[in-house]
Protein backbone atom coordinates (compact mmCIF):
# COMPACT_ATOMS: atom_id res chain seq x y z
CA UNK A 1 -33.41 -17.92 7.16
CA UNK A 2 -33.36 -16.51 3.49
CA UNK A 3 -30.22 -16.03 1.43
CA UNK A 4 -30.57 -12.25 2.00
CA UNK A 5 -30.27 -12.67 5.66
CA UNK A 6 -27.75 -14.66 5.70
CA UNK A 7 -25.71 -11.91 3.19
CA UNK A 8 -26.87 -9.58 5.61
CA UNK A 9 -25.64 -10.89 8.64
CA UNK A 10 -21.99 -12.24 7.18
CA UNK A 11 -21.41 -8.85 6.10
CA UNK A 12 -22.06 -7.25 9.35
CA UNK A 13 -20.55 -9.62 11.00
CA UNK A 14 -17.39 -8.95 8.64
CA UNK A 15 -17.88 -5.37 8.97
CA UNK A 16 -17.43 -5.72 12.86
CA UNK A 17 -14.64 -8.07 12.67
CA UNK A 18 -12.85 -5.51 10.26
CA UNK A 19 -13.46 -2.94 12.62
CA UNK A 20 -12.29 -4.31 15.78
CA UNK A 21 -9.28 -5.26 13.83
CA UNK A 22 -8.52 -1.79 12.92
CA UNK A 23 -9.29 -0.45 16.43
CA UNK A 24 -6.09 -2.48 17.27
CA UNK A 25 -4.03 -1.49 14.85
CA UNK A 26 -4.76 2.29 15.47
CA UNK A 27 -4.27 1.77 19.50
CA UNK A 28 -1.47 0.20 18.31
CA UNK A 29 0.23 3.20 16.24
CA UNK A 30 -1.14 5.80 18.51
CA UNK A 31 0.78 4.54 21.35
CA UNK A 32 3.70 3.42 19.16
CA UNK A 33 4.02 7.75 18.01
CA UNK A 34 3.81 8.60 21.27
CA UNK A 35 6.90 6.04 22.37
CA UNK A 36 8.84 5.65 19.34
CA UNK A 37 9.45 8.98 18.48
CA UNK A 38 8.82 8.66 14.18
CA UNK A 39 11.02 5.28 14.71
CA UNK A 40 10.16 3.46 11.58
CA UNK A 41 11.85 1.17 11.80
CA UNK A 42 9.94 -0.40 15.14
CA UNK A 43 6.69 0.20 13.39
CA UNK A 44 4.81 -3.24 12.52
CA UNK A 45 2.05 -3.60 10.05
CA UNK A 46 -1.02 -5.68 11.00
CA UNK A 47 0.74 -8.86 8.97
CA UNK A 48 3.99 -8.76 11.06
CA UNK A 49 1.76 -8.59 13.90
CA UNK A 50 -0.08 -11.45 13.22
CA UNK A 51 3.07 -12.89 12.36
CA UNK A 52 5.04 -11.69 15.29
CA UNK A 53 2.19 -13.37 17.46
CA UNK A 54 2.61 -16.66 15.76
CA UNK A 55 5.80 -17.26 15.73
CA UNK A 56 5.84 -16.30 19.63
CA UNK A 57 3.23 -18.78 20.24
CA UNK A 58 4.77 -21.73 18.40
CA UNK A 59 8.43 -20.92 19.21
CA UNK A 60 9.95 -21.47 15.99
CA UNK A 61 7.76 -22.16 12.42
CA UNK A 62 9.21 -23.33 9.17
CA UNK A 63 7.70 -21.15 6.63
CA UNK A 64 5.28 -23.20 5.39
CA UNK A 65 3.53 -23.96 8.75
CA UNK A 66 3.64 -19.64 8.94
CA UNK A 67 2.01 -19.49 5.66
CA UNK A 68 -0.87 -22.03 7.00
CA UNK A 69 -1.51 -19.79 10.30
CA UNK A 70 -1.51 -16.87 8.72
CA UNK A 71 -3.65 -17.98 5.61
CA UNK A 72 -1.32 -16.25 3.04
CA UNK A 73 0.78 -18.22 0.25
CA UNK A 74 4.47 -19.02 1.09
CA UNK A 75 5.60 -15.86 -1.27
CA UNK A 76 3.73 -13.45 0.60
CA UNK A 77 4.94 -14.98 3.99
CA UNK A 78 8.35 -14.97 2.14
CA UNK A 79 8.06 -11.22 2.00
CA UNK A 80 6.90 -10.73 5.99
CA UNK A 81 9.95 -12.59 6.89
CA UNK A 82 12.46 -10.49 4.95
CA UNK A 83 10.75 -7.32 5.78
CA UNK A 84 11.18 -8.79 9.35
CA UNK A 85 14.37 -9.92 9.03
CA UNK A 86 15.77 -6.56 7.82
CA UNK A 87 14.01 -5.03 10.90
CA UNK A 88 15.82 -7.40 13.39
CA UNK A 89 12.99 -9.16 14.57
CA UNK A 90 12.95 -12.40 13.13
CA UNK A 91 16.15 -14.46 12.80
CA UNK A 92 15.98 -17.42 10.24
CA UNK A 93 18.33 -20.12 9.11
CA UNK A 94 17.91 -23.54 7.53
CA UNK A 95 16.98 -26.54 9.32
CA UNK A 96 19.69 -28.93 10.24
CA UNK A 97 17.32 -31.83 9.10
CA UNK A 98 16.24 -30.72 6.00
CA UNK A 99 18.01 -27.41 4.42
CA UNK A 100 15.15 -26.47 2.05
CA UNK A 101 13.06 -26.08 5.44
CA UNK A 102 14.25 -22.36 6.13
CA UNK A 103 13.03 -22.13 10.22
CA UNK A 104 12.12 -18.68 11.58
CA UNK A 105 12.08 -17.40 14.92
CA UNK A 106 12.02 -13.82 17.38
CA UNK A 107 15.46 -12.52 17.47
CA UNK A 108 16.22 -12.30 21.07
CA UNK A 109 16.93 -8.61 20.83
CA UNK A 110 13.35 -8.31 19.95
CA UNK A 111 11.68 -10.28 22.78
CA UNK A 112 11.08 -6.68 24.75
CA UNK A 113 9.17 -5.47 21.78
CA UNK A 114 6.84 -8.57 21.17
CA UNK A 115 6.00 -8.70 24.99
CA UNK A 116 5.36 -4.90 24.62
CA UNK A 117 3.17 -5.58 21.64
CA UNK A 118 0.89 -8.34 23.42
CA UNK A 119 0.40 -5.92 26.49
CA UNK A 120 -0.85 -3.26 24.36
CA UNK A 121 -3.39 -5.70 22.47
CA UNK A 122 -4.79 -7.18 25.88
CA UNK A 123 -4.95 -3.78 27.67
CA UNK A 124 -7.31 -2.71 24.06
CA UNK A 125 -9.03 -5.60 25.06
CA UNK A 126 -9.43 -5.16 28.63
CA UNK A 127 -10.55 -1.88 27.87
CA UNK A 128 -13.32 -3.09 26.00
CA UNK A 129 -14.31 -5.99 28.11
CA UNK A 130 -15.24 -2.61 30.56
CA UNK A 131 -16.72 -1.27 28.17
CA UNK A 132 -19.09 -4.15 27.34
CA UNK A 133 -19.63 -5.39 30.76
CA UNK A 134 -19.40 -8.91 31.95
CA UNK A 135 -22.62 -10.21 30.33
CA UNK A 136 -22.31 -9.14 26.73
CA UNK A 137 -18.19 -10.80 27.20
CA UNK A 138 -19.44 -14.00 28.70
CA UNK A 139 -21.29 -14.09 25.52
CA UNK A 140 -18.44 -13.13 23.37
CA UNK A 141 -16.68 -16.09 24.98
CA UNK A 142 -19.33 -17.68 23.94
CA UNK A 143 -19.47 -16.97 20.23
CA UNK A 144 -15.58 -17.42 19.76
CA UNK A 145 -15.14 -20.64 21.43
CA UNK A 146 -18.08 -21.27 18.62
CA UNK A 147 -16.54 -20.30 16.00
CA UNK A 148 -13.25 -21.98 16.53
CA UNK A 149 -14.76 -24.99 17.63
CA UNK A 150 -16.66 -24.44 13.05
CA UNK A 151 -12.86 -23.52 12.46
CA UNK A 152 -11.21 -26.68 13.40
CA UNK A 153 -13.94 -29.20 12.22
């Protein structure tokens, strides 16, 4: 395959990626306008999502190990949490072991929300899975599980 192939095919395959990415977010805020009612406050950009989802995952994450999932420097993360923080849906204090280890988690108020958040991401995907049909997901699976399996080596 020739270098101009290969440029090709990363930037379509970029291209795609980008776009599913924003067909979530604008699901996302569609739904959220129709619910929310100019609530600004519950709005989440696609960072605190990806954050929101991480932290939910793991638990709890020092902001460091947040930094490293999210691939973003601790300052930016830093700015996430506040943001956050501020909206009531992280909580974060120090860690009893080491106190320059600041540990962040969901508040429990905000449970509700993140649940509500994940349902509205599968159902997007769901929807397109129909869309699709099984063959072209089975080989969606297919690609991913190939791609993380590049990922992690």
């Amino acid at each position: 395959m020739t270098r101009e192939e290969i440029l090709k095919q990363a930037e379509y395959i970029f291209n795609a990626s980008r776009m599913i990415r924003v067909h979530l977010a604008g699901m996302r805020t569609t739904h959220e306008k129709k619910t929310e009612k100019d609530n600004k406050d519950s709005e989440l950009t696609m960072s605190q999502v990806f954050a929101l989802t991480a932290v939910d995952e793991h638990g709890c994450l020092t902001v460091k190990e947040l930094s490293k999932l999210l691939g973003i420097s601790s300052p930016s993360t830093t700015v996430i949490i506040d943001n956050m923080v501020k909206k009531g849906m992280f909580t974060r204090e120090h860690s009893e072991e080491d106190r320059r280890k600041v540990i962040v988690q969901i508040a429990p108020a905000f449970s509700d929300k993140v649940n509500y958040v994940k349902k509205l991401y599968m159902q997007t995907i769901i929807d397109l899975i129909h869309k699709i049909g099984p063959e072209t997901t089975r080989k969606w699976c297919e690609v991913v599980s190939e791609i993380k399996r590049a990922i992690k080596e």
